[in-house]
Protein backbone atom coordinates (compact mmCIF):
# COMPACT_ATOMS: atom_id res chain seq x y z
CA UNK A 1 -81.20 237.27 38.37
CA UNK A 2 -81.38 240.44 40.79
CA UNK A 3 -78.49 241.99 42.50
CA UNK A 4 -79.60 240.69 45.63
CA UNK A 5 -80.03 237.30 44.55
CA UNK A 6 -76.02 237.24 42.79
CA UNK A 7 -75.04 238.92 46.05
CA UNK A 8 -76.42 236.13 47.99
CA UNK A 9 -75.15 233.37 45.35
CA UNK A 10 -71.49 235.00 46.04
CA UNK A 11 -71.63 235.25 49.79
CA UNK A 12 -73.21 231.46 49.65
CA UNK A 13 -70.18 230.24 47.55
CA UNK A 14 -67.18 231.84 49.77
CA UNK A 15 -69.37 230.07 52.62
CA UNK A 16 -69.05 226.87 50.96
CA UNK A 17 -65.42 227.59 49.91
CA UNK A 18 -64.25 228.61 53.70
CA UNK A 19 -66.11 225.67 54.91
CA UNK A 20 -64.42 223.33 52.99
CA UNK A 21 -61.69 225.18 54.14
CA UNK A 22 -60.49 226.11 50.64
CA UNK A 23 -60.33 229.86 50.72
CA UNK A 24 -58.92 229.68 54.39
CA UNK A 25 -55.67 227.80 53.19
CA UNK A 26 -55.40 229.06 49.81
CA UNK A 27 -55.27 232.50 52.08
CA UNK A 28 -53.14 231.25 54.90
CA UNK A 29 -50.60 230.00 51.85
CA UNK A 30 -50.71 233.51 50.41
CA UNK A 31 -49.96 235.17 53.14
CA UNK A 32 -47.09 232.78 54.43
CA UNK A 33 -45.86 233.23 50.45
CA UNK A 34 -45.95 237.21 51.04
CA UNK A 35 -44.02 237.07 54.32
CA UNK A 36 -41.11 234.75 52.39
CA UNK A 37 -41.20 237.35 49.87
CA UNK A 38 -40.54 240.33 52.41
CA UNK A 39 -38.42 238.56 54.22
CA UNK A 40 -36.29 237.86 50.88
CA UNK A 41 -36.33 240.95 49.62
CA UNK A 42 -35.12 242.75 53.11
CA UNK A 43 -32.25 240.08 53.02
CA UNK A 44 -31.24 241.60 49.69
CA UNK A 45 -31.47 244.80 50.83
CA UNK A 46 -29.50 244.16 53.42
CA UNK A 47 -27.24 242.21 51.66
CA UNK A 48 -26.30 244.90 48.48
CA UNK A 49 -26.21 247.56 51.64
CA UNK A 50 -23.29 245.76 53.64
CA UNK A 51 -21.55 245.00 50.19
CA UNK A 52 -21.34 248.47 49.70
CA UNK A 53 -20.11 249.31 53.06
CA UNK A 54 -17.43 246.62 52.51
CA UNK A 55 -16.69 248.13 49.06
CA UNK A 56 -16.48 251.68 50.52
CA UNK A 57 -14.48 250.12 53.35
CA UNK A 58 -12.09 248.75 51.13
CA UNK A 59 -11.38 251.57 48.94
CA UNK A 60 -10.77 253.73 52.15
CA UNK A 61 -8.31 251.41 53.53
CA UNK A 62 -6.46 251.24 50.36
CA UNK A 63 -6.35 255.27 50.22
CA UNK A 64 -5.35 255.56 53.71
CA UNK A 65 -2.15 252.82 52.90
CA UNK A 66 -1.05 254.75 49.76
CA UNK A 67 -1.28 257.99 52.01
CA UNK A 68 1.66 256.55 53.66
CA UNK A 69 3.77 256.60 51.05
CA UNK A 70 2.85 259.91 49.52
CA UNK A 71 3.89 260.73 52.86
CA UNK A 72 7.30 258.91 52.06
CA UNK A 73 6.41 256.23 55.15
CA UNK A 74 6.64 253.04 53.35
CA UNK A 75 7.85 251.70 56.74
CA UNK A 76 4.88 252.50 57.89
CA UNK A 77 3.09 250.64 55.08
CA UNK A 78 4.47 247.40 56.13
CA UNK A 79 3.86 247.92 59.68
CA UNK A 80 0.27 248.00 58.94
CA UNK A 81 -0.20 245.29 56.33
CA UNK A 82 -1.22 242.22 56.83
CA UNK A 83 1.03 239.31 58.36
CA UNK A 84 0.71 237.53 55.22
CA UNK A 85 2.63 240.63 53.15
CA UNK A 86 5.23 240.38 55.32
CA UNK A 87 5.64 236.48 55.23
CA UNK A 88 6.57 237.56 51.61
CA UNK A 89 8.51 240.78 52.19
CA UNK A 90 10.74 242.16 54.59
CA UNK A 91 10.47 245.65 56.08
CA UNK A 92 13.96 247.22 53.71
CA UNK A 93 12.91 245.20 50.71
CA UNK A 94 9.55 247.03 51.07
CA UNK A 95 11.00 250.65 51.43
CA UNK A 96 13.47 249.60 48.14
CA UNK A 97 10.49 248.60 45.98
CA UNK A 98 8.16 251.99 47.44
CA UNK A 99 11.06 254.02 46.88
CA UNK A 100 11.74 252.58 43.27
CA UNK A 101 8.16 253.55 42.49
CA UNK A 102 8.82 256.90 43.66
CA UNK A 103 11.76 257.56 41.89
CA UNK A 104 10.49 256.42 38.68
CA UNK A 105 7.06 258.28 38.70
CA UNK A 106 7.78 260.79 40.79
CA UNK A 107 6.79 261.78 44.94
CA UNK A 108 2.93 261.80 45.82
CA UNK A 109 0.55 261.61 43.05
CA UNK A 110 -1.57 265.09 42.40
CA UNK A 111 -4.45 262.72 41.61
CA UNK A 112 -5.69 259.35 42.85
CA UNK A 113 -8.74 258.03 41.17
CA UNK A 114 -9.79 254.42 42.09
CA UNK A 115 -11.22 252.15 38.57
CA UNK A 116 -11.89 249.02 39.31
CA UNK A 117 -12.59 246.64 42.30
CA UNK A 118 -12.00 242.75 42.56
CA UNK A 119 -13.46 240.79 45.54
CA UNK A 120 -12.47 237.02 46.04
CA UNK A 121 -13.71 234.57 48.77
CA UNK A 122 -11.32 231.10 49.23
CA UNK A 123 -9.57 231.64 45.56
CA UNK A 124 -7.70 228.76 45.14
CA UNK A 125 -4.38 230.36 44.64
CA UNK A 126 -4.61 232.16 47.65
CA UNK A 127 -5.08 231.26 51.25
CA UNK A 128 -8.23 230.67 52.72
CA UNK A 129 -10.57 233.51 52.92
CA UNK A 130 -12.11 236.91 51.42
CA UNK A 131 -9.36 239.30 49.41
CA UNK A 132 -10.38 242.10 47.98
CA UNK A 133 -8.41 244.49 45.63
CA UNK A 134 -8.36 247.74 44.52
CA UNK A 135 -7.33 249.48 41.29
CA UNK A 136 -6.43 253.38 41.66
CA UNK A 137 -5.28 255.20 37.78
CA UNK A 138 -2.77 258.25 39.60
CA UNK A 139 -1.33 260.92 37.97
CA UNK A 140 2.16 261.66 39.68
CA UNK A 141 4.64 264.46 38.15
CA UNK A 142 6.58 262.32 36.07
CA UNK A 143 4.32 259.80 34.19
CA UNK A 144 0.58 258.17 34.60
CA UNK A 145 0.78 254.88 36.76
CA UNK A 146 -2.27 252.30 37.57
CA UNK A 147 -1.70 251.02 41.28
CA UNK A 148 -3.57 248.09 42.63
CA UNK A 149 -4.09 247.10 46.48
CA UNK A 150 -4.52 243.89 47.64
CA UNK A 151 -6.36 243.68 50.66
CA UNK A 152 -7.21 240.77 53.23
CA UNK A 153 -10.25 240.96 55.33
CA UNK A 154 -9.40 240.02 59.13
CA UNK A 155 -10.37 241.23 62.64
CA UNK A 156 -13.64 243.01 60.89
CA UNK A 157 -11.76 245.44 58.45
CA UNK A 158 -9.59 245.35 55.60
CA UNK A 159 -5.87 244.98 55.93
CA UNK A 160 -3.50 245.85 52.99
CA UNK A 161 -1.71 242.53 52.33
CA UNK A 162 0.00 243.67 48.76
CA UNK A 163 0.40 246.29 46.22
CA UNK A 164 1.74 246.39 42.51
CA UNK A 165 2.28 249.56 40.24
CA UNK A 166 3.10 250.26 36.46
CA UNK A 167 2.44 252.64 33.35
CA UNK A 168 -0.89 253.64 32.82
CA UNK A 169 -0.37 252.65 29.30
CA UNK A 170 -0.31 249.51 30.29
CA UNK A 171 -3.23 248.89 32.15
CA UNK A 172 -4.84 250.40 28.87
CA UNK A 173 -4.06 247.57 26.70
């Protein structure tokens, strides 16, 4: 068979394919199967980027609260948590428990290093919707402590809603 005849046998059966309409829907499908898949994959894209921005947005919120009380403002701590903290915790209990923490590992720590990030959406020993919390290891001048920030999302951004502390050690184990 020449080239010219197999070139004409090919064109002859995509003509008979596309007429029966064949290669026009098996194309059609392929392409409406491509578009699903960029679509998809631009949604995950998207999706991993704003989880990062919410991690990122998280941590900083949680850095920004313990800044306070470095800055011996634990007042201000509780002014700016969530209404939820203070439901659970008045303003002088809050200062007492900061100011134990200080005075058992000592004033601001010279390092803050964040370790470990949890992120919970209607858990059902909480209320109703999206927590977040963040684990910091800081070195302050008397002894190593893990602290961990709870944090509530609400009106678009993070909002410090709790906070426990103890020996590095600990958190080790």
């Amino acid at each position: 068979m020449s080239k010219l005849h197999q070139m004409i046998s090919i064109k002859t059966m995509f003509a008979m394919l596309d007429h029966a309409g064949f290669l026009g829907s098996t194309f059609r499908r392929s392409l409406r199967q491509a578009k699903l898949l960029v679509l998809f994959a631009a949604g995950m894209l998207f999706s991993v980027a704003a989880m990062a921005q919410s991690a990122d947005a998280a941590i900083d919120a949680a850095k920004q609260w313990l800044a306070l009380a470095d800055a011996g403002q634990a007042g201000q701590m509780w002014e700016q948590s969530a209404a939820l903290m203070k439901e659970q915790s008045d303003r002088t209990a809050w200062v007492a428990y900061i100011g134990t923490m200080h005075s058992q590992y000592g004033a601001a720590p010279d390092k803050r290093v964040w370790q470990a990030m949890e992120h919970q959406i209607d858990h059902p020993n909480l209320p109703r919707g999206e927590f977040s919390s963040v684990t910091f290891v800081s070195g302050y001048a008397k002894a190593r402590a893990w602290e961990k920030v709870a944090l509530v999302w609400q009106d678009q951004r993070w909002v410090p809603v709790g906070y426990q502390y103890g020996p590095a050690e600990t958190a080790a184990k």
